[in-house]
N, C-alpha and C. Protein backbone atom coordinates (compact mmCIF):
# COMPACT_ATOMS: atom_id res chain seq x y z
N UNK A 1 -18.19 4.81 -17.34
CA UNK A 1 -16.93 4.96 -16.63
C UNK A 1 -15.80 4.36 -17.46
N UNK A 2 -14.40 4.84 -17.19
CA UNK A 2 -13.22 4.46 -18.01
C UNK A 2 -12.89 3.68 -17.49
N UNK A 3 -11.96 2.81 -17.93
CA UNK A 3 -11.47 1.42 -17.36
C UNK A 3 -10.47 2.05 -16.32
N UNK A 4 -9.83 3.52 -16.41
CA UNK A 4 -8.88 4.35 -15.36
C UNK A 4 -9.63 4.38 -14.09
N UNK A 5 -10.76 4.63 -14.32
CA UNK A 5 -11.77 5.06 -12.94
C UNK A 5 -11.96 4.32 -12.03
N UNK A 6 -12.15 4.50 -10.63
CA UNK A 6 -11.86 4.03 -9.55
C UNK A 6 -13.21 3.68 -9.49
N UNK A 7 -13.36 2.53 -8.65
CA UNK A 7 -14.86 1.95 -8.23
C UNK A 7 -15.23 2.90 -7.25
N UNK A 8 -16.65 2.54 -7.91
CA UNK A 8 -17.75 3.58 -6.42
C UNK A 8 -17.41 2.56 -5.19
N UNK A 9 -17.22 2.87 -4.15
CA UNK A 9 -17.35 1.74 -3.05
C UNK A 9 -18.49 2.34 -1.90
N UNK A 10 -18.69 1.47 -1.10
CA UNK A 10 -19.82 1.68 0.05
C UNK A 10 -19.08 1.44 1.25
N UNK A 11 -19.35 2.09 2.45
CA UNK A 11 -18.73 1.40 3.47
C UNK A 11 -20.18 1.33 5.18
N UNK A 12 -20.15 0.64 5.53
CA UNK A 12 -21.05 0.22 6.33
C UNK A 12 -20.62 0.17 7.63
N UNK A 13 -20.97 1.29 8.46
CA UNK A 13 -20.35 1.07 9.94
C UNK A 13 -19.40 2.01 10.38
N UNK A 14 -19.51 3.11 10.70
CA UNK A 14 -18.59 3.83 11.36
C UNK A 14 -18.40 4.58 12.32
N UNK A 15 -17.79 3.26 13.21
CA UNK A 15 -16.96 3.36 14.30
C UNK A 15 -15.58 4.13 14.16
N UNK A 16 -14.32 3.63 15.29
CA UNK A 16 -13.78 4.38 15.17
C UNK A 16 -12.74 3.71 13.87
N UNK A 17 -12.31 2.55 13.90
CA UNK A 17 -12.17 2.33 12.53
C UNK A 17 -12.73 2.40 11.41
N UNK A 18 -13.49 2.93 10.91
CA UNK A 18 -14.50 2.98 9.68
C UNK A 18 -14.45 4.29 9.51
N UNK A 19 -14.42 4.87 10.23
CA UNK A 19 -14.29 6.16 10.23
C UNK A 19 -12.82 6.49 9.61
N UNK A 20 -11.87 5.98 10.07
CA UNK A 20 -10.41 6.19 9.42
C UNK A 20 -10.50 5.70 8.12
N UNK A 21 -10.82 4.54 8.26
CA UNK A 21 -10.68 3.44 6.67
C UNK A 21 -11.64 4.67 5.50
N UNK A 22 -12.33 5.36 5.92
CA UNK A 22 -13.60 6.16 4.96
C UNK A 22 -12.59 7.22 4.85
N UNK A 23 -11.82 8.25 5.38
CA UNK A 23 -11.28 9.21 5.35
C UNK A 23 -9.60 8.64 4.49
N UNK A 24 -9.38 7.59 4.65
CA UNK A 24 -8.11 7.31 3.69
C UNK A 24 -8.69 6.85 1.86
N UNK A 25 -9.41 6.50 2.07
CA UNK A 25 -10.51 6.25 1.05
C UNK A 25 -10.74 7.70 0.25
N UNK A 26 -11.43 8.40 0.58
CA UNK A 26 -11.57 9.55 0.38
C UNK A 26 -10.20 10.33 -0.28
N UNK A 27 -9.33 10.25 0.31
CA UNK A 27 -8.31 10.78 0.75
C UNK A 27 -7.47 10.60 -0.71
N UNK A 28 -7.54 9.66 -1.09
CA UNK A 28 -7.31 8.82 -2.42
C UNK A 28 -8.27 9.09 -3.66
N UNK A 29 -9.36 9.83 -3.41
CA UNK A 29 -10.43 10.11 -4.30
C UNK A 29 -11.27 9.18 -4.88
N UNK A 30 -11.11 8.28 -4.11
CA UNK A 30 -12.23 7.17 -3.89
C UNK A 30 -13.97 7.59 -4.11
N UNK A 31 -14.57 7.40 -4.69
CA UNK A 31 -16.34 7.89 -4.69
C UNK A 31 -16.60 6.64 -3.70
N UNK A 32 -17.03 7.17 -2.13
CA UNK A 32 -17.57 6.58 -0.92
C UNK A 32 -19.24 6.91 -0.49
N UNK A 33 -20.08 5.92 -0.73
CA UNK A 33 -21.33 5.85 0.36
C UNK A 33 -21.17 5.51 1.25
N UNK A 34 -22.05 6.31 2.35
CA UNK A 34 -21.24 5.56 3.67
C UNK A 34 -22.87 5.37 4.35
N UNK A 35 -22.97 4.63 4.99
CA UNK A 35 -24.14 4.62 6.68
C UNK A 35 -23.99 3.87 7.82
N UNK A 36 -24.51 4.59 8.76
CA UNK A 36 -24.37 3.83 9.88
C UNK A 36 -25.48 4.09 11.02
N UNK A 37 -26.17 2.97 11.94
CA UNK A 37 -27.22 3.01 12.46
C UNK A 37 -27.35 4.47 13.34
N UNK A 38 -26.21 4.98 13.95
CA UNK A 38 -26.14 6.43 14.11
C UNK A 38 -26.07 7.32 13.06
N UNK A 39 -26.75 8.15 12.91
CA UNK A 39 -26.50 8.96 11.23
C UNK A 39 -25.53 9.92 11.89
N UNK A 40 -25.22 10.55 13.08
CA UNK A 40 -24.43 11.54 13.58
C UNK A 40 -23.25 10.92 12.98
N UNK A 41 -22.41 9.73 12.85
CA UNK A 41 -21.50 9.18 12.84
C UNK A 41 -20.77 9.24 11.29
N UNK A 42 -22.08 9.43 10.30
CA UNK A 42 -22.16 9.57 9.41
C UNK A 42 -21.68 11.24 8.90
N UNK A 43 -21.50 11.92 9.47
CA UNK A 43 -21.35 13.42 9.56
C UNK A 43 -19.73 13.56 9.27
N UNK A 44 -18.58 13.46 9.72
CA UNK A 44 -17.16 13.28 9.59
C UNK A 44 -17.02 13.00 7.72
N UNK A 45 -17.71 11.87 7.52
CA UNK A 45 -17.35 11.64 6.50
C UNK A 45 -18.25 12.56 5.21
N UNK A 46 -18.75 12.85 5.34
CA UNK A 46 -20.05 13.61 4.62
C UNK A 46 -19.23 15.02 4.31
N UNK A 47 -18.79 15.99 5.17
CA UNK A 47 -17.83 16.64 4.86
C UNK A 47 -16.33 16.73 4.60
N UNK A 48 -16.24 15.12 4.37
CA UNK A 48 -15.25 15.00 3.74
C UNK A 48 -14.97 14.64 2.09
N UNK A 49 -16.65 14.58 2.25
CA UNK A 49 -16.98 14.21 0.70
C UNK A 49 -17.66 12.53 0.27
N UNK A 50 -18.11 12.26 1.37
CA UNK A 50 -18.79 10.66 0.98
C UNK A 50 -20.33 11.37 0.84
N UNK A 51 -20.95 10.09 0.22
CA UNK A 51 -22.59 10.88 0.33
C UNK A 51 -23.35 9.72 1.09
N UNK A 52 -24.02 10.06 1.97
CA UNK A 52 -24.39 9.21 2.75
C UNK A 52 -25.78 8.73 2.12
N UNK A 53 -26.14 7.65 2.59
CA UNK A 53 -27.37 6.72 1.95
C UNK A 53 -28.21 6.39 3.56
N UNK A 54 -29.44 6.26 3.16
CA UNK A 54 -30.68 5.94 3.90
C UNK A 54 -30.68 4.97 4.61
N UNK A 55 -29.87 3.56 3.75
CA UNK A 55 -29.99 2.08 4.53
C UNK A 55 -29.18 1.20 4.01
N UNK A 56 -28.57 0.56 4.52
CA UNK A 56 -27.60 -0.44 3.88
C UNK A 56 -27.89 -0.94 2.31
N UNK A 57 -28.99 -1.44 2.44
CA UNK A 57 -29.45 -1.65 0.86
C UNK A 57 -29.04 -0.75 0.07
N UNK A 58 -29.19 0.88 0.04
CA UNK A 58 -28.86 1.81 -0.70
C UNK A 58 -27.34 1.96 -1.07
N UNK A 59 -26.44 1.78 -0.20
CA UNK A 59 -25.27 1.86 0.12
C UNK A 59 -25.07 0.86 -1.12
N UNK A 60 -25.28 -0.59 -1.27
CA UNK A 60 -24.91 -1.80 -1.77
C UNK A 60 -25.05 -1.29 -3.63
N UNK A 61 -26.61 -0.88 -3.25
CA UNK A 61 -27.28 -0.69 -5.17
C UNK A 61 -26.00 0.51 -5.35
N UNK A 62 -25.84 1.49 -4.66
CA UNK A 62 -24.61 2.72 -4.95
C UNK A 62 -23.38 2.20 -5.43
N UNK A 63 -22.66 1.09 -4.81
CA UNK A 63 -21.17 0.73 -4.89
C UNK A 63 -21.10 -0.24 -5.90
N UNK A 64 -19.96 -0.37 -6.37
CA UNK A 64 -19.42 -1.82 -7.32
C UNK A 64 -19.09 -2.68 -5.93
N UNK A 65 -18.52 -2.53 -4.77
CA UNK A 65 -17.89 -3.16 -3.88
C UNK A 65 -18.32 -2.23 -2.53
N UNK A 66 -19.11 -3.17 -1.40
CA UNK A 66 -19.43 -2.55 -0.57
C UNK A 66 -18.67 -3.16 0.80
N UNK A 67 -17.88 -2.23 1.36
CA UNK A 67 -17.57 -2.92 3.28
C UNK A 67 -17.79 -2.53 4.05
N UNK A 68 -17.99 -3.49 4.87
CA UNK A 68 -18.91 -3.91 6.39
C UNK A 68 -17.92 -3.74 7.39
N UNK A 69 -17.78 -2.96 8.22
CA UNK A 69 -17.34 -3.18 9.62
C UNK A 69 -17.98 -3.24 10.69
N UNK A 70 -19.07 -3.96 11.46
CA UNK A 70 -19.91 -3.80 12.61
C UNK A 70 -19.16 -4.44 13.40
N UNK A 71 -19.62 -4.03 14.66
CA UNK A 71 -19.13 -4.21 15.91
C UNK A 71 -19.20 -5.39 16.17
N UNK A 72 -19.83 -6.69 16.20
CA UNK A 72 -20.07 -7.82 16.39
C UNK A 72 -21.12 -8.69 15.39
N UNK A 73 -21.05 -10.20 15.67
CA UNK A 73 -21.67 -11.34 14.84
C UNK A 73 -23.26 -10.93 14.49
N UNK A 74 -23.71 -10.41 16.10
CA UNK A 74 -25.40 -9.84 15.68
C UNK A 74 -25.69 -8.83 15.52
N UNK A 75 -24.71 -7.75 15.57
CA UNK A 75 -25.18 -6.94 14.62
C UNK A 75 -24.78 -7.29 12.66
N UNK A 76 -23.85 -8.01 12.51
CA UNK A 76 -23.51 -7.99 11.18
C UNK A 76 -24.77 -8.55 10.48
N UNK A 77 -25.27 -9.78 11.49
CA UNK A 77 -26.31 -10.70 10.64
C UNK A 77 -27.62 -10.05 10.65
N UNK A 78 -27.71 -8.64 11.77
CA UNK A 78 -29.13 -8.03 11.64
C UNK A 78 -28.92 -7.24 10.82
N UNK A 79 -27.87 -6.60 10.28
CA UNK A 79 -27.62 -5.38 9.08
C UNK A 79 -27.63 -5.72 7.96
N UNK A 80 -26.81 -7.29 7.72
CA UNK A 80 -27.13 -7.76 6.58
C UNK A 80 -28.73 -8.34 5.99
N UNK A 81 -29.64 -9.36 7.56
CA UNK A 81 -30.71 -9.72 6.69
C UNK A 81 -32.22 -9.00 6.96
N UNK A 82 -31.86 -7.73 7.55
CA UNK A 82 -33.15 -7.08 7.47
C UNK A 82 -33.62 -6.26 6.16
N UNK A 83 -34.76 -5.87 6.53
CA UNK A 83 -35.28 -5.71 5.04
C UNK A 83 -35.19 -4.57 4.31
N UNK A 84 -34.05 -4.09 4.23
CA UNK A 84 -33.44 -2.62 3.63
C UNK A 84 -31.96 -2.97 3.86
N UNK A 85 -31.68 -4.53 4.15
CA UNK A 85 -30.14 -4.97 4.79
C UNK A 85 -29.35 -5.06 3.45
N UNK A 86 -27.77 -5.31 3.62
CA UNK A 86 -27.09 -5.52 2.68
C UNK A 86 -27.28 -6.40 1.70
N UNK A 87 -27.96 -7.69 2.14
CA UNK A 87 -28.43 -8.66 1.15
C UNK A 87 -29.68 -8.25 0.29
N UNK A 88 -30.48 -7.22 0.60
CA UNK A 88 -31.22 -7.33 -0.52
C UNK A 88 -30.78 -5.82 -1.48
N UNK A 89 -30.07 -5.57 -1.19
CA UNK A 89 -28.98 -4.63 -2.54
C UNK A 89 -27.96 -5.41 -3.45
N UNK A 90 -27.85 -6.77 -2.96
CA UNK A 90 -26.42 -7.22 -3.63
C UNK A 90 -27.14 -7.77 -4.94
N UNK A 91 -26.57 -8.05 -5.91
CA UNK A 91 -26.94 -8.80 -6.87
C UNK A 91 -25.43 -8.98 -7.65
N UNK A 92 -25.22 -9.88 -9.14
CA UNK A 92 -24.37 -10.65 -8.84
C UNK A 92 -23.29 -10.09 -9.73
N UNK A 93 -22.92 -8.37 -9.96
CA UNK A 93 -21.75 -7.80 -10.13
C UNK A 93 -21.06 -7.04 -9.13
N UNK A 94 -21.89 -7.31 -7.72
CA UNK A 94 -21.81 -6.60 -6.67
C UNK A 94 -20.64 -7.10 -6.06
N UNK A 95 -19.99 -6.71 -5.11
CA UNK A 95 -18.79 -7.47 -4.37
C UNK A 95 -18.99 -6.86 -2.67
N UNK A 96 -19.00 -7.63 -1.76
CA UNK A 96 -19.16 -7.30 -0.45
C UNK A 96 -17.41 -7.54 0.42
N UNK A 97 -17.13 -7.09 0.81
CA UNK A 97 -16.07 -6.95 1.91
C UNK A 97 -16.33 -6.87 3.30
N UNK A 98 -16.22 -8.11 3.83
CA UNK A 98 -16.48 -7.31 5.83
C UNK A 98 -15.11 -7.82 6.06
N UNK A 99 -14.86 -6.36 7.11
CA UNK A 99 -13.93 -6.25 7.82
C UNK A 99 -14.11 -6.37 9.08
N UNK A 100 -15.14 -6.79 9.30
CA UNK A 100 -14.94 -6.64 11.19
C UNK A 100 -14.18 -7.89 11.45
N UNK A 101 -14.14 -7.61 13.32
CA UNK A 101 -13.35 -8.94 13.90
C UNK A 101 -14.41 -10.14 13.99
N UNK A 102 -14.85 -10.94 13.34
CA UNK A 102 -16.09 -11.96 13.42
C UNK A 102 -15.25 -13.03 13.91
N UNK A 103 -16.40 -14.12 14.40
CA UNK A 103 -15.74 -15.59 14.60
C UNK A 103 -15.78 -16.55 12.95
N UNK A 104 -14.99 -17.18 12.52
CA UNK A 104 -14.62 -17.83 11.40
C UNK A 104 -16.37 -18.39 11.13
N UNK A 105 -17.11 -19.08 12.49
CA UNK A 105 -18.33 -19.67 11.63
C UNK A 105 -19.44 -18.36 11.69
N UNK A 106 -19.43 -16.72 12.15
CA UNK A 106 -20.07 -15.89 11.40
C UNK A 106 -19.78 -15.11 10.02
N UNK A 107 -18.46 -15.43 9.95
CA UNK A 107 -17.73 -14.75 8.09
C UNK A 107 -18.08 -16.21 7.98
N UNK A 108 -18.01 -16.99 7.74
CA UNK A 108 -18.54 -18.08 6.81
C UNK A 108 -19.91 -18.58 6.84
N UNK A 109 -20.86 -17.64 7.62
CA UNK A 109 -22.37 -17.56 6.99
C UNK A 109 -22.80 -16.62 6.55
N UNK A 110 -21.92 -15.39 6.61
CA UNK A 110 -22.12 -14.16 5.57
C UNK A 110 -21.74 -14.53 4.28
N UNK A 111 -20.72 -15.16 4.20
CA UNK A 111 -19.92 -15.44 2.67
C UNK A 111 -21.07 -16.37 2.07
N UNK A 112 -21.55 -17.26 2.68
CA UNK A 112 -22.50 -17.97 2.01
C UNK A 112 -23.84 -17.35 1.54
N UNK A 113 -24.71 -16.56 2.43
CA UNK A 113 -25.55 -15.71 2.38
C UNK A 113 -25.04 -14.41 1.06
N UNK A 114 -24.04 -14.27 0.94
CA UNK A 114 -24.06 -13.07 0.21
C UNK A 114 -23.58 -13.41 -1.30
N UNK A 115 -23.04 -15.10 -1.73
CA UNK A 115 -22.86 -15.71 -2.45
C UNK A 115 -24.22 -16.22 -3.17
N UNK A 116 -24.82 -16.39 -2.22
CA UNK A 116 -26.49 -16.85 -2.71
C UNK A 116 -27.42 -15.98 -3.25
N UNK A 117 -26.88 -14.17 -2.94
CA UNK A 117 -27.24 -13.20 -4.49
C UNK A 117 -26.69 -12.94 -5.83
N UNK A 118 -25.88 -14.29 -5.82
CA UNK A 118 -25.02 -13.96 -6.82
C UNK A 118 -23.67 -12.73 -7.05
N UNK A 119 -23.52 -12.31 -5.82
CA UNK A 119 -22.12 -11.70 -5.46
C UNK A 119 -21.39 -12.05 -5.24
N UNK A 120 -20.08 -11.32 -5.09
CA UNK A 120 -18.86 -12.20 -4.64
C UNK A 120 -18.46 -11.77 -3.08
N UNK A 121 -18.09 -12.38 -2.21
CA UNK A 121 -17.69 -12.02 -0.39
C UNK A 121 -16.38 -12.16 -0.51
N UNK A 122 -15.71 -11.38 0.43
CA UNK A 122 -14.26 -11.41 0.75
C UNK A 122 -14.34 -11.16 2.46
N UNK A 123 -13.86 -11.70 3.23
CA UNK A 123 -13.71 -11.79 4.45
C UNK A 123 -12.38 -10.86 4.92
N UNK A 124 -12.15 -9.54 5.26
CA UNK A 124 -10.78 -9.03 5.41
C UNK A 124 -10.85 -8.35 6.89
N UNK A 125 -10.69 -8.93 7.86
CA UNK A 125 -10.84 -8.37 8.91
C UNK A 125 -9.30 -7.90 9.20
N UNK A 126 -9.08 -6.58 10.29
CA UNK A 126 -8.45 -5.54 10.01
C UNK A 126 -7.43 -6.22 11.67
N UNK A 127 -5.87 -6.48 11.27
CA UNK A 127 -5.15 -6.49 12.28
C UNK A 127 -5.00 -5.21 12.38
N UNK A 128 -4.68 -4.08 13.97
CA UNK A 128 -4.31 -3.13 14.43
C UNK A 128 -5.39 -2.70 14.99
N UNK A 129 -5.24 -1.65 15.47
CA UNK A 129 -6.42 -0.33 16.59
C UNK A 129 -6.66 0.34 15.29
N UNK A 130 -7.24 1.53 16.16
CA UNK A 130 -7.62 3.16 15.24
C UNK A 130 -6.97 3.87 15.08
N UNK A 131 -5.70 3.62 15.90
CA UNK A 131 -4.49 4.82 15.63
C UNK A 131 -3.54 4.28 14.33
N UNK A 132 -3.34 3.22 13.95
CA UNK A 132 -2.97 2.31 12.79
C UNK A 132 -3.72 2.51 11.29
N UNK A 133 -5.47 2.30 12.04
CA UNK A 133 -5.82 2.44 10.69
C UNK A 133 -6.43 4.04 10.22
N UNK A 134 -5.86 5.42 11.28
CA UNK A 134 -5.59 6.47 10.59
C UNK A 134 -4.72 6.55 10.32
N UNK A 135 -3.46 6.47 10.18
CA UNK A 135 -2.34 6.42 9.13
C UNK A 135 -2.47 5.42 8.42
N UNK A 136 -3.37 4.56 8.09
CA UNK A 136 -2.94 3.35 7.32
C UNK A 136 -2.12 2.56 6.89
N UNK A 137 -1.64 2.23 8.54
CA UNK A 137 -0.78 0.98 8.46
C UNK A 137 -1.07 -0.02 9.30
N UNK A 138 -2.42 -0.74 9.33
CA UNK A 138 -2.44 -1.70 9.33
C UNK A 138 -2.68 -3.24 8.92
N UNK A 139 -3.40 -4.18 8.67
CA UNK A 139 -2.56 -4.98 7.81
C UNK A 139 -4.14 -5.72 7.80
N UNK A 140 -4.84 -6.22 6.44
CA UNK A 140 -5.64 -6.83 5.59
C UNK A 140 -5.63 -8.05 5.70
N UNK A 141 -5.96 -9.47 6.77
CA UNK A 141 -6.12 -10.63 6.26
C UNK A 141 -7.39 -11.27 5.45
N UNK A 142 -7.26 -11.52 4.23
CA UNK A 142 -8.31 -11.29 3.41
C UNK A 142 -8.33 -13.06 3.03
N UNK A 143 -9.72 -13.34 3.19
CA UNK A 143 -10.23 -14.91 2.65
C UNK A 143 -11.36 -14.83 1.96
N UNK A 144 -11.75 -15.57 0.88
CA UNK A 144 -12.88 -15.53 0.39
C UNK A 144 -12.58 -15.52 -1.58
N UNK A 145 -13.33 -15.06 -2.29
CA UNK A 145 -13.09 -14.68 -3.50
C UNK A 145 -12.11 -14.25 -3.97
N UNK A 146 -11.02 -14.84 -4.80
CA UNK A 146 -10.12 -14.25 -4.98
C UNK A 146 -9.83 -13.21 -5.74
N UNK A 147 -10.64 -13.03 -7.00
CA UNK A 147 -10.86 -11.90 -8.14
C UNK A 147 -11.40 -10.71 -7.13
N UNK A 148 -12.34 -10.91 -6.30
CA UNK A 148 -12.64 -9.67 -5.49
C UNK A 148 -11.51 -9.15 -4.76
N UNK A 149 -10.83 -10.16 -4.13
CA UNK A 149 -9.58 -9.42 -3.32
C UNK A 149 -8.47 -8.63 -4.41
N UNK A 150 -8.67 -9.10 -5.94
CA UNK A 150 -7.65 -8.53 -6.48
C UNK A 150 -8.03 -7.26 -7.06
N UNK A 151 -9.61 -7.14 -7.57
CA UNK A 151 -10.24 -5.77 -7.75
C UNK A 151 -10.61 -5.35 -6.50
N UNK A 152 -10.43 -5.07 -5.52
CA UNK A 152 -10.25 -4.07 -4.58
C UNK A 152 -8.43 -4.04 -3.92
N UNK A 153 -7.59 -4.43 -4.33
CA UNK A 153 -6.62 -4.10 -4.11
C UNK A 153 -5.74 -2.58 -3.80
N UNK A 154 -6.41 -2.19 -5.01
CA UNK A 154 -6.35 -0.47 -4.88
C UNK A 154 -6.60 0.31 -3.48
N UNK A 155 -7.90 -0.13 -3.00
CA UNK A 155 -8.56 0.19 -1.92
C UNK A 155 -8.15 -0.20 -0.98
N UNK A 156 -7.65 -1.46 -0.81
CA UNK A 156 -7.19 -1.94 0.31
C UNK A 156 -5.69 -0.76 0.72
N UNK A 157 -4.92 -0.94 -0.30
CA UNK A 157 -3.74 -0.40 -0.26
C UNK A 157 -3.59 1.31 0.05
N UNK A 158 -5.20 1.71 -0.06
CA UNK A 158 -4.99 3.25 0.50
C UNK A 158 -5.61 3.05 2.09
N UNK A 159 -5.62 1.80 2.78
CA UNK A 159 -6.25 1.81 3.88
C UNK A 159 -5.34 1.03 4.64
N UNK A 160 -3.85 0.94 4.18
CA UNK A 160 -3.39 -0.71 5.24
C UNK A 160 -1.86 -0.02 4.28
N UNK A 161 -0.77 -0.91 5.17
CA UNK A 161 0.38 -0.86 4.53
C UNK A 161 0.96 -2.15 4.18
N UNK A 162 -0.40 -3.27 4.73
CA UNK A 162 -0.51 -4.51 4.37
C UNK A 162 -1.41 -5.61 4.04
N UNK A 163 -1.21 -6.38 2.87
CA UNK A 163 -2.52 -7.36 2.65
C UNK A 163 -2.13 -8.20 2.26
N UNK A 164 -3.05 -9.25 2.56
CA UNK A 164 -2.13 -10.71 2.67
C UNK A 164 -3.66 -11.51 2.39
N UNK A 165 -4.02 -12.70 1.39
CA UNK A 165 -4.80 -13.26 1.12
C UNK A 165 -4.33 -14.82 1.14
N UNK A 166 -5.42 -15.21 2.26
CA UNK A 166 -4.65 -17.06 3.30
C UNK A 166 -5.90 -17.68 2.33
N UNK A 167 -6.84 -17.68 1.53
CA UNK A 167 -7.39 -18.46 0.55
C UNK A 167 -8.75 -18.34 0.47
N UNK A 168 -9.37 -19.25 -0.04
CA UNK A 168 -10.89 -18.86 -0.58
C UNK A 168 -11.70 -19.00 1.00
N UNK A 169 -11.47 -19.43 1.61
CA UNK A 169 -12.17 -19.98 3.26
C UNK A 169 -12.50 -18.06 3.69
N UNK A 170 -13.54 -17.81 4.20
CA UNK A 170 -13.85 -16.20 4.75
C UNK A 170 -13.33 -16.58 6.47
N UNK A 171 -13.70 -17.76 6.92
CA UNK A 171 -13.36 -18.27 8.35
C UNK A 171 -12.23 -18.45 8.93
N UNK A 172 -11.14 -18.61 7.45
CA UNK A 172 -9.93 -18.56 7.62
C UNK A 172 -8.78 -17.32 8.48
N UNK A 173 -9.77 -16.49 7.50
CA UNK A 173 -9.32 -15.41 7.30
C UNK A 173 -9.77 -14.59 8.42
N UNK A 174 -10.77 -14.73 9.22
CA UNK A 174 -11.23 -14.32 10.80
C UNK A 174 -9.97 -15.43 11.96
N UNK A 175 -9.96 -16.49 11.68
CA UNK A 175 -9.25 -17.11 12.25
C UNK A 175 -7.69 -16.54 11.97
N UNK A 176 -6.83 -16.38 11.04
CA UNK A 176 -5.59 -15.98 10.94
C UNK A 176 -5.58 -14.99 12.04
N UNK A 177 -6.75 -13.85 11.90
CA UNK A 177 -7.10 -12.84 12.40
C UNK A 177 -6.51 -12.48 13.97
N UNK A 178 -7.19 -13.70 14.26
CA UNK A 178 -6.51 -13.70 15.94
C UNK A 178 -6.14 -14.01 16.57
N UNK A 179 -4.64 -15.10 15.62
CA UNK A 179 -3.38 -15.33 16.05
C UNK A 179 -2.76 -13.76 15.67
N UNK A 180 -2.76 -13.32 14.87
CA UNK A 180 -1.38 -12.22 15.18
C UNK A 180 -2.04 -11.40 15.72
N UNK A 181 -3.23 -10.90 16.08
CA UNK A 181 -3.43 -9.98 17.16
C UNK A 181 -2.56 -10.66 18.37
N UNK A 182 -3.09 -11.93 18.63
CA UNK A 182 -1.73 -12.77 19.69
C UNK A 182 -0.77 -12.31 19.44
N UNK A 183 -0.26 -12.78 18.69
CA UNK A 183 1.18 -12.07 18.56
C UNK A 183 1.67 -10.96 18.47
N UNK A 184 0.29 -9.94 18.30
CA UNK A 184 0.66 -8.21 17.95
C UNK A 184 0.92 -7.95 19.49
N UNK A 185 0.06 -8.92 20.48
CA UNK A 185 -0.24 -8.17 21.69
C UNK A 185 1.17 -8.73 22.76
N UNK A 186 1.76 -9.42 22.52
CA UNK A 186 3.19 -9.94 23.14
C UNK A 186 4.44 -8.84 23.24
């Protein structure tokens, strides 16, 4: 690959945000793996041009940079440590991104867990709904690795009309999270 070329990325989870975030991705000519425990869900994006993978693991070995959006803390920690899970694809040029809404002490036992394959974690959970992040404007609070937040920048920026990085903490960065939803929701 040329140093011009866009990273392969993975994306994990698609709901109704993931589903947008994969189609702006795309959209940009992004090379996307995508899966999700529904494979139907997986279908939208498939004819849009992602290629879908078997199991999270696959997704991870596919991408330079793979993101996570699950619905909650137990599903993230059963997707990540089962045995076809995200952790046993990562190794340590890999870069992981979760975006879901987590509590600060479940992004800060993923970040640790996914640090301990020698990868790098970025914590960027997504201020706005689904109607935001299909036009892509909503807004990136990103904690964790900082070189990762700056090589996926590209990506971020075809998925958000904003990103904002509060420091190396992944817990932080769930926590910023949901004060300005507070404040989005006033």
């Amino acid at each position: 690959r040329t140093e011009m070329s866009l990273p392969r990325l993975g994306w994990i989870g698609l709901g109704q945000m993931g589903q947008s975030h994969v189609a702006n991705l795309l959209a940009k000519r992004f090379p996307v793996t995508v899966w999700n425990r529904n494979k139907t869900k997986c279908e939208p994006a498939e004819r849009a041009g992602a290629t879908v993978a078997d199991t999270p693991a696959a997704v991870v070995r596919a991408s330079d940079v793979t993101f996570v959006m699950l619905s909650n803390s137990s599903a993230a920690l059963d997707v990540y440590q089962q045995p076809d899970g995200v952790l046993s694809g990562l190794s340590g040029e890999k870069g992981l991104v979760d975006c879901a809404s987590l509590d600060a002490q479940t992004m800060r036992k993923l970040g640790t867990l996914v640090q301990g394959t020698g990868a790098r974690f970025c914590a960027a959970p997504v201020a706005g709904h689904s109607g935001m992040a299909q036009n892509a404007t909503c807004q990136f609070i990103c904690g964790g690795d900082e070189q990762l937040f700056t090589s996926i920048s590209g990506a971020l920026d075809a998925m958000s009309k904003h990103k904002v990085f509060v420091g190396s903490d992944p817990g932080a960065a769930a926590n910023h999270k949901v004060v300005l939803n507070g404040l989005l929701a006033k």
